[in-house]
PDB file of N, CA and C in Angstrom:
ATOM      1  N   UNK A   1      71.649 122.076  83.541  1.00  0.00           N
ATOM      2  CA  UNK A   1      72.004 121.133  82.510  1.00  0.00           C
ATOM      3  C   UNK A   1      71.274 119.817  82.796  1.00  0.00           C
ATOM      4  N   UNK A   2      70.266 119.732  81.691  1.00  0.00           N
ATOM      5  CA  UNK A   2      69.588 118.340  82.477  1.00  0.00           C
ATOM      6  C   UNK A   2      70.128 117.005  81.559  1.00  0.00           C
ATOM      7  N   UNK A   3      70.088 115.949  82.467  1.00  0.00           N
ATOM      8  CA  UNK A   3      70.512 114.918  81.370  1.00  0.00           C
ATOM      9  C   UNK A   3      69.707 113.838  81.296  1.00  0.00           C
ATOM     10  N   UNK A   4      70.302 113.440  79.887  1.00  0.00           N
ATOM     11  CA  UNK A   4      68.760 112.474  78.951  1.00  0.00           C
ATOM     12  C   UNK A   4      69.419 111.212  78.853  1.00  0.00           C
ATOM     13  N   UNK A   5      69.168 110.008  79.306  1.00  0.00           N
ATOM     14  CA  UNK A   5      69.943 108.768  78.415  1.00  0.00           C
ATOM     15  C   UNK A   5      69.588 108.808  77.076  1.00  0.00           C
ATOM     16  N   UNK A   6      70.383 108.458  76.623  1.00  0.00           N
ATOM     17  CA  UNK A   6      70.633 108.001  74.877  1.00  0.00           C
ATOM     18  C   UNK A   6      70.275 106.585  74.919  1.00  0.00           C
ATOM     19  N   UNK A   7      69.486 105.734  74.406  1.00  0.00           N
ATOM     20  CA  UNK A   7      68.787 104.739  73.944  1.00  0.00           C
ATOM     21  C   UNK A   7      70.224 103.692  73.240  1.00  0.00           C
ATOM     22  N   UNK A   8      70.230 103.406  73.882  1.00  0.00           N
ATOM     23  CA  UNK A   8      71.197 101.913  72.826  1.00  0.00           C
ATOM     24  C   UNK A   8      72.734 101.703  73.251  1.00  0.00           C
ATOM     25  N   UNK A   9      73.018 102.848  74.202  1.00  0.00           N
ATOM     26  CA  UNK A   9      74.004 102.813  75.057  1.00  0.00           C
ATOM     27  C   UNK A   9      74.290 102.267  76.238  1.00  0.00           C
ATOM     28  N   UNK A  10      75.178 101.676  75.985  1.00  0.00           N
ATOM     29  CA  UNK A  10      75.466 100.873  77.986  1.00  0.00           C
ATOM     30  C   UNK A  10      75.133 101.872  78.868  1.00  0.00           C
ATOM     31  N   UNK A  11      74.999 101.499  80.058  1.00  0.00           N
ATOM     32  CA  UNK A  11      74.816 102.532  81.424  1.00  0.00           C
ATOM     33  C   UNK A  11      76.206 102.897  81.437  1.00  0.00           C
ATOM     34  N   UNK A  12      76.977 102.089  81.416  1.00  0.00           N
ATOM     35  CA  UNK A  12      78.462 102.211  81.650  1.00  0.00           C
ATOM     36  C   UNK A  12      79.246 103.411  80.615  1.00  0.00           C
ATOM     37  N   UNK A  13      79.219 103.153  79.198  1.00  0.00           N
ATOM     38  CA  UNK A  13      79.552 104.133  78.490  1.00  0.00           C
ATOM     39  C   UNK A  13      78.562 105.767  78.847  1.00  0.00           C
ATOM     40  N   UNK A  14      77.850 105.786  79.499  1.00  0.00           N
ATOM     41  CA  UNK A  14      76.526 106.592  79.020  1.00  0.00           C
ATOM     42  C   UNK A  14      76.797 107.315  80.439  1.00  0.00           C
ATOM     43  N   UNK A  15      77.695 106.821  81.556  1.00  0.00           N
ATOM     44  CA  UNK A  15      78.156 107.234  82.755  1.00  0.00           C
ATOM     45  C   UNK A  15      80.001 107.964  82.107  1.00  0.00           C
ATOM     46  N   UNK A  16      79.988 107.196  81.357  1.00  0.00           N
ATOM     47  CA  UNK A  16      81.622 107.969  81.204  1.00  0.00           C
ATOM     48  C   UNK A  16      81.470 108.987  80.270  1.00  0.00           C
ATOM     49  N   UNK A  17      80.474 108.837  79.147  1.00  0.00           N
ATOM     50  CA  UNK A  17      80.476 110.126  78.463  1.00  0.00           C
ATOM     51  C   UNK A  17      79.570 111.455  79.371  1.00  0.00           C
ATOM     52  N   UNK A  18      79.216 111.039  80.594  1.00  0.00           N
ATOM     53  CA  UNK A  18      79.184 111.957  80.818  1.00  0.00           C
ATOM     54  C   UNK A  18      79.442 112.989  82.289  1.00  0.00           C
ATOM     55  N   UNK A  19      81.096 111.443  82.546  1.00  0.00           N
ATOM     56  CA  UNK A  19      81.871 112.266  83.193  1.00  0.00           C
ATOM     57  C   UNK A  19      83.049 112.782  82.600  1.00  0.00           C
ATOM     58  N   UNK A  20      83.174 112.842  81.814  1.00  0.00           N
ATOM     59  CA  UNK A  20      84.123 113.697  80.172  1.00  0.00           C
ATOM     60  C   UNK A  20      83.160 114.757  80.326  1.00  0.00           C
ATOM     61  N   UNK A  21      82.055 114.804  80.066  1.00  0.00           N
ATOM     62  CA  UNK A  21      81.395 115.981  80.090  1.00  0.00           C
ATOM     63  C   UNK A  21      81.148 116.991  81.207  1.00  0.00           C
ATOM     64  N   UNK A  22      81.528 116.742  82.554  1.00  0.00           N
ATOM     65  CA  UNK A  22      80.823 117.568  83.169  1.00  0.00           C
ATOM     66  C   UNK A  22      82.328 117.719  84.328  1.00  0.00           C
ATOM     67  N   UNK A  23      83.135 116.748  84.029  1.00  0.00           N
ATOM     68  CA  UNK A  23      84.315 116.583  84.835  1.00  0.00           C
ATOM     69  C   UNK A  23      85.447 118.170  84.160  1.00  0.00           C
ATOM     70  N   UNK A  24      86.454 118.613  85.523  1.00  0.00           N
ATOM     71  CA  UNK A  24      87.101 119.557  83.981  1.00  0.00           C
ATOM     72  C   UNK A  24      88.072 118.466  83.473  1.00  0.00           C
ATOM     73  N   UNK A  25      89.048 119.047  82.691  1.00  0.00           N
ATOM     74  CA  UNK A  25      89.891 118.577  81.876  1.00  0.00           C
ATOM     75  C   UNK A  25      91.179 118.415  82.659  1.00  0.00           C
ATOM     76  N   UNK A  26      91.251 118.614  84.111  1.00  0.00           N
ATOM     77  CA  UNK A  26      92.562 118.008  84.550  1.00  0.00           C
ATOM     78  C   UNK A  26      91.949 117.193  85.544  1.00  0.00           C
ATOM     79  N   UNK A  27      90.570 116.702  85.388  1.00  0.00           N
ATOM     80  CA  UNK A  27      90.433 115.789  86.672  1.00  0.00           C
ATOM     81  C   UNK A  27      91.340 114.185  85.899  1.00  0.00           C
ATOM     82  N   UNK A  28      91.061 113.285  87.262  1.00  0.00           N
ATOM     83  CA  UNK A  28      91.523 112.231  86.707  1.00  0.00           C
ATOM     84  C   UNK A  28      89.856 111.251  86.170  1.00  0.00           C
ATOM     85  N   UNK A  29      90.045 110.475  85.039  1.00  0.00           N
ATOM     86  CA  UNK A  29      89.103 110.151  84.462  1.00  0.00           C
ATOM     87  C   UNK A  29      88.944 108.740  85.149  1.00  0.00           C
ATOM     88  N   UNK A  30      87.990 107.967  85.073  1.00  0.00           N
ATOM     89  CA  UNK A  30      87.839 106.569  85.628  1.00  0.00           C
ATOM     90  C   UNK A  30      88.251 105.397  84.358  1.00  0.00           C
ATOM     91  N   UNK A  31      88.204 106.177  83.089  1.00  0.00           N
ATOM     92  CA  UNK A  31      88.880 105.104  81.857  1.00  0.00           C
ATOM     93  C   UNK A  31      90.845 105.408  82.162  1.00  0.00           C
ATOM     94  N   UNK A  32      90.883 106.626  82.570  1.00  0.00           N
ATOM     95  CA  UNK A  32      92.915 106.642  83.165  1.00  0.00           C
ATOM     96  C   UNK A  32      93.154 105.991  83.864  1.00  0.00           C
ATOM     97  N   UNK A  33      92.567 105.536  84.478  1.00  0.00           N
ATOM     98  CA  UNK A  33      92.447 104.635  86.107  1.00  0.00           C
ATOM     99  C   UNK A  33      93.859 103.692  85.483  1.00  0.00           C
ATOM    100  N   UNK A  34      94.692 103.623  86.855  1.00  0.00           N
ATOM    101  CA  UNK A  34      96.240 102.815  86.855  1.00  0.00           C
ATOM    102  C   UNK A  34      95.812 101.493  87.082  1.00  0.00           C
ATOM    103  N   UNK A  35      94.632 101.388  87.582  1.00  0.00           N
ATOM    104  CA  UNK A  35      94.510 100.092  88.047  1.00  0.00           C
ATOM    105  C   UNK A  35      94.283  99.944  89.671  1.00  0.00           C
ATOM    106  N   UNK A  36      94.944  98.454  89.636  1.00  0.00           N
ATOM    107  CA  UNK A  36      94.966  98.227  91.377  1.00  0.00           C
ATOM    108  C   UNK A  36      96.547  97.905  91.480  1.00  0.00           C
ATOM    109  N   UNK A  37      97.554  97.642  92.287  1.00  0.00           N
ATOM    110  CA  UNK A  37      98.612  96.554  92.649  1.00  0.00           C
ATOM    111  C   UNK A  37      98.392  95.132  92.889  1.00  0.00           C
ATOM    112  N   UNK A  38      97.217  94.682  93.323  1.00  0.00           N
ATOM    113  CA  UNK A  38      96.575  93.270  93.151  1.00  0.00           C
ATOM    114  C   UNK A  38      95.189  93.330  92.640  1.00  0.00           C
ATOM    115  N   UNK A  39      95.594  92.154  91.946  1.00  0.00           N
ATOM    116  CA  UNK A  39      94.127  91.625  90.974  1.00  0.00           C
ATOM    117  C   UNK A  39      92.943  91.058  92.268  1.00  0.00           C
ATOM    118  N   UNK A  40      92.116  92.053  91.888  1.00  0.00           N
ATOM    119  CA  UNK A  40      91.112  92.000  92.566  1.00  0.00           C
ATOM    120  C   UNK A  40      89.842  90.919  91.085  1.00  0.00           C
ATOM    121  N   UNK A  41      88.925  90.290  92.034  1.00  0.00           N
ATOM    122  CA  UNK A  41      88.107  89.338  91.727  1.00  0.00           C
ATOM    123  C   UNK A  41      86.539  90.332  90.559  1.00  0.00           C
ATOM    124  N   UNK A  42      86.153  89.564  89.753  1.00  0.00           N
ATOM    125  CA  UNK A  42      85.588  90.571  88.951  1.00  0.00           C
ATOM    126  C   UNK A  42      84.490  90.626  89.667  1.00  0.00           C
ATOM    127  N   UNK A  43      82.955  91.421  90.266  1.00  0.00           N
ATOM    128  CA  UNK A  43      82.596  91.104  90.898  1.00  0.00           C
ATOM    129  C   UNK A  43      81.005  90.867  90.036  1.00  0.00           C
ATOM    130  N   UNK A  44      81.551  90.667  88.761  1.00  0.00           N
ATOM    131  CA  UNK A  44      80.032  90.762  87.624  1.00  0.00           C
ATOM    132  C   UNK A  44      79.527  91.693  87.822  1.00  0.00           C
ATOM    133  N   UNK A  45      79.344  93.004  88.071  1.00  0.00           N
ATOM    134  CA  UNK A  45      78.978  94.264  87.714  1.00  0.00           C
ATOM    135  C   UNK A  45      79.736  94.969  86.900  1.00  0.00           C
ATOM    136  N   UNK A  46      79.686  95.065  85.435  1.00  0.00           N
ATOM    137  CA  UNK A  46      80.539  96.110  84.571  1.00  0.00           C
ATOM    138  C   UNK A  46      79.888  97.738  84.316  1.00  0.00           C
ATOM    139  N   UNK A  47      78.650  97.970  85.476  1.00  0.00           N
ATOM    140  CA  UNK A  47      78.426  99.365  85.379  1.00  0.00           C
ATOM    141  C   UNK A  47      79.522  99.978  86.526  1.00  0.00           C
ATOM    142  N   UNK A  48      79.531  99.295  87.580  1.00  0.00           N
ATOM    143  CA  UNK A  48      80.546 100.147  88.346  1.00  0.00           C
ATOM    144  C   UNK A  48      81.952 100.522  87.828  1.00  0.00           C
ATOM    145  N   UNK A  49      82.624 101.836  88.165  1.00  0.00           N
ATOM    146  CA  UNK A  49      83.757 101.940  87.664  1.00  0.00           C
ATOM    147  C   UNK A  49      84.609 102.009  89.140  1.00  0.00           C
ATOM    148  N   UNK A  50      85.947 101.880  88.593  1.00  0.00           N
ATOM    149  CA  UNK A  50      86.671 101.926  89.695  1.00  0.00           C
ATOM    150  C   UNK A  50      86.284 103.017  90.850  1.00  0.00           C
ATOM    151  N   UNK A  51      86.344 104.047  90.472  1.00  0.00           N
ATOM    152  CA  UNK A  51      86.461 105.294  91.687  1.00  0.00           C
ATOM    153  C   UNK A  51      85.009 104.939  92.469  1.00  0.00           C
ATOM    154  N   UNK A  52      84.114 104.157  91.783  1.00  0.00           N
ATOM    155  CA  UNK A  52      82.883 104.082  92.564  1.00  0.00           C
ATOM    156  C   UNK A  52      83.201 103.221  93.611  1.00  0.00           C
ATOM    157  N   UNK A  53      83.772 102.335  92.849  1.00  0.00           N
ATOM    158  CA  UNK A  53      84.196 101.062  93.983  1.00  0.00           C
ATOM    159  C   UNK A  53      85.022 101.386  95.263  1.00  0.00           C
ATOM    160  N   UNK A  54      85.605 102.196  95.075  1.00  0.00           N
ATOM    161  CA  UNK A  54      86.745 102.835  95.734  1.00  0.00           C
ATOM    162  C   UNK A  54      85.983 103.889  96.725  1.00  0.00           C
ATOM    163  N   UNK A  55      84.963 104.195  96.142  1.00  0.00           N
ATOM    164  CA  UNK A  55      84.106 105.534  97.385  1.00  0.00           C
ATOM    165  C   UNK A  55      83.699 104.562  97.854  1.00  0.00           C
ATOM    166  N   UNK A  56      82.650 103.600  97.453  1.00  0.00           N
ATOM    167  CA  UNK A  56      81.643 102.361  98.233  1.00  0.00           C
ATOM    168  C   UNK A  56      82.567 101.538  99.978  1.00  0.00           C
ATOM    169  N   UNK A  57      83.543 101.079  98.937  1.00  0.00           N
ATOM    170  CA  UNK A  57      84.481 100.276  99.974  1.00  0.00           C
ATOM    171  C   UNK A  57      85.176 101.829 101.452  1.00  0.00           C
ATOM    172  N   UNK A  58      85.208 102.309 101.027  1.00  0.00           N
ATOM    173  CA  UNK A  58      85.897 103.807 101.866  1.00  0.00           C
ATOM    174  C   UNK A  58      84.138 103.596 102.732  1.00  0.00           C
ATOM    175  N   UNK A  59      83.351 104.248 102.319  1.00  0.00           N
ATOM    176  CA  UNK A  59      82.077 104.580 103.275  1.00  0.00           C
ATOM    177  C   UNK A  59      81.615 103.762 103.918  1.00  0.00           C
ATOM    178  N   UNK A  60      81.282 102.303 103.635  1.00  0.00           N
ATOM    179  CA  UNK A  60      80.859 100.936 103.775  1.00  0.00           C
ATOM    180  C   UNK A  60      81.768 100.576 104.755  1.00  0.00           C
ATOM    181  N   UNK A  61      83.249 101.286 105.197  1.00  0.00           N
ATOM    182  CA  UNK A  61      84.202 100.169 105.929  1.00  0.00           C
ATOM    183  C   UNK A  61      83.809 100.975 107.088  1.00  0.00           C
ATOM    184  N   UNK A  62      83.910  99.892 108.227  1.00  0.00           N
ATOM    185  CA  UNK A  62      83.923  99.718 109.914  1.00  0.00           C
ATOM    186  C   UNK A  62      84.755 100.927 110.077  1.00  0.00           C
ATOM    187  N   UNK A  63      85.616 101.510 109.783  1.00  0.00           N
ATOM    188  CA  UNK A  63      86.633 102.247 110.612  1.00  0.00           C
ATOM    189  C   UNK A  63      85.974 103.510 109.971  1.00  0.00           C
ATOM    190  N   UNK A  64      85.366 104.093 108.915  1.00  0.00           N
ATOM    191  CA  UNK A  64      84.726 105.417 108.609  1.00  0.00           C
ATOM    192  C   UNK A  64      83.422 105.503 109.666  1.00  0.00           C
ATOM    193  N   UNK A  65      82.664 104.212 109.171  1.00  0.00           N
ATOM    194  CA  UNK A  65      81.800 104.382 110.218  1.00  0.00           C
ATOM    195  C   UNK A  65      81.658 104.745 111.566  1.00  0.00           C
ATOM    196  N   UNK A  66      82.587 104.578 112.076  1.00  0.00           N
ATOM    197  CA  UNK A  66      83.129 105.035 113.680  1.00  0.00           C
ATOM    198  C   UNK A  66      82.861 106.586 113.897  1.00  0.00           C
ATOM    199  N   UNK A  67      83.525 106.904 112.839  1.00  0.00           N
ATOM    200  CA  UNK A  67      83.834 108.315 112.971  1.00  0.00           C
ATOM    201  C   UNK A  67      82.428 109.139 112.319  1.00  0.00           C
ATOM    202  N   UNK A  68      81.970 108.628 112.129  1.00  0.00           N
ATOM    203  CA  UNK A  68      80.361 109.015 112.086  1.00  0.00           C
ATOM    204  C   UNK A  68      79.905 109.881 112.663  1.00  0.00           C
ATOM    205  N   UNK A  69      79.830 110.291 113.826  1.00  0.00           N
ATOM    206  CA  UNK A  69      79.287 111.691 114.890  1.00  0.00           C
ATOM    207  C   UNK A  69      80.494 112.253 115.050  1.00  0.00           C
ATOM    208  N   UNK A  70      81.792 112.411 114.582  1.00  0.00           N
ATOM    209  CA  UNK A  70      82.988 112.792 114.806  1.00  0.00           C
ATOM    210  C   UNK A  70      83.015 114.172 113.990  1.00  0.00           C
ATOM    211  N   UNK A  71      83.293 115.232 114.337  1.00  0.00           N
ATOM    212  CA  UNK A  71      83.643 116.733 113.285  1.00  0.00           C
ATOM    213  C   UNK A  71      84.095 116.670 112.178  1.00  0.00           C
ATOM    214  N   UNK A  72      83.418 116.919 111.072  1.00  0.00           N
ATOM    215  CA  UNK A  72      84.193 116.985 109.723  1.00  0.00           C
ATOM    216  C   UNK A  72      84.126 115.629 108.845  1.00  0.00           C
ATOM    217  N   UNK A  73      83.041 115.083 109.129  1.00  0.00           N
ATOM    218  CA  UNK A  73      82.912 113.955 108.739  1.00  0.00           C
ATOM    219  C   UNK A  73      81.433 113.356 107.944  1.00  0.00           C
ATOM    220  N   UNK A  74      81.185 113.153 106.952  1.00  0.00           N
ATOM    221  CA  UNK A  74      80.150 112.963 106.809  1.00  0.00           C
ATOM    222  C   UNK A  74      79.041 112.333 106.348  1.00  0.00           C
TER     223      UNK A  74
END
């Protein structure tokens, strides 16, 4: 399945239509997203969506990194 951008579309919409598309139908979507419990600061990027932010900050933090040469980890 190869994919084409569509011309005149945000990156942002053009990333969600086509995780509707390729996601199944009981994943959780990044437009369902609950949110946070605290208001986090906007960081002027409106292509990132939450779950990205949420993998970035997880891989990027000191304490994954550790576990880096550790089994099962990667």
């Amino acid at each position: 399945m190869a994919y084409t951008p569509v011309v005149g579309k945000s990156i942002r919409r053009q990333l969600e239509d086509r995780e509707e598309e390729i996601l199944s139908p009981h994943a959780c979507l990044n437009k369902n997203s609950a949110g946070r419990m605290r208001v986090e600061e906007d960081d002027g990027c409106d292509i990132r969506m939450p779950f990205a932010r949420d993998r970035d900050r997880i891989t990027h933090s000191k304490t994954f990194r550790r576990l880096k040469h550790k089994t099962q980890v990667f």
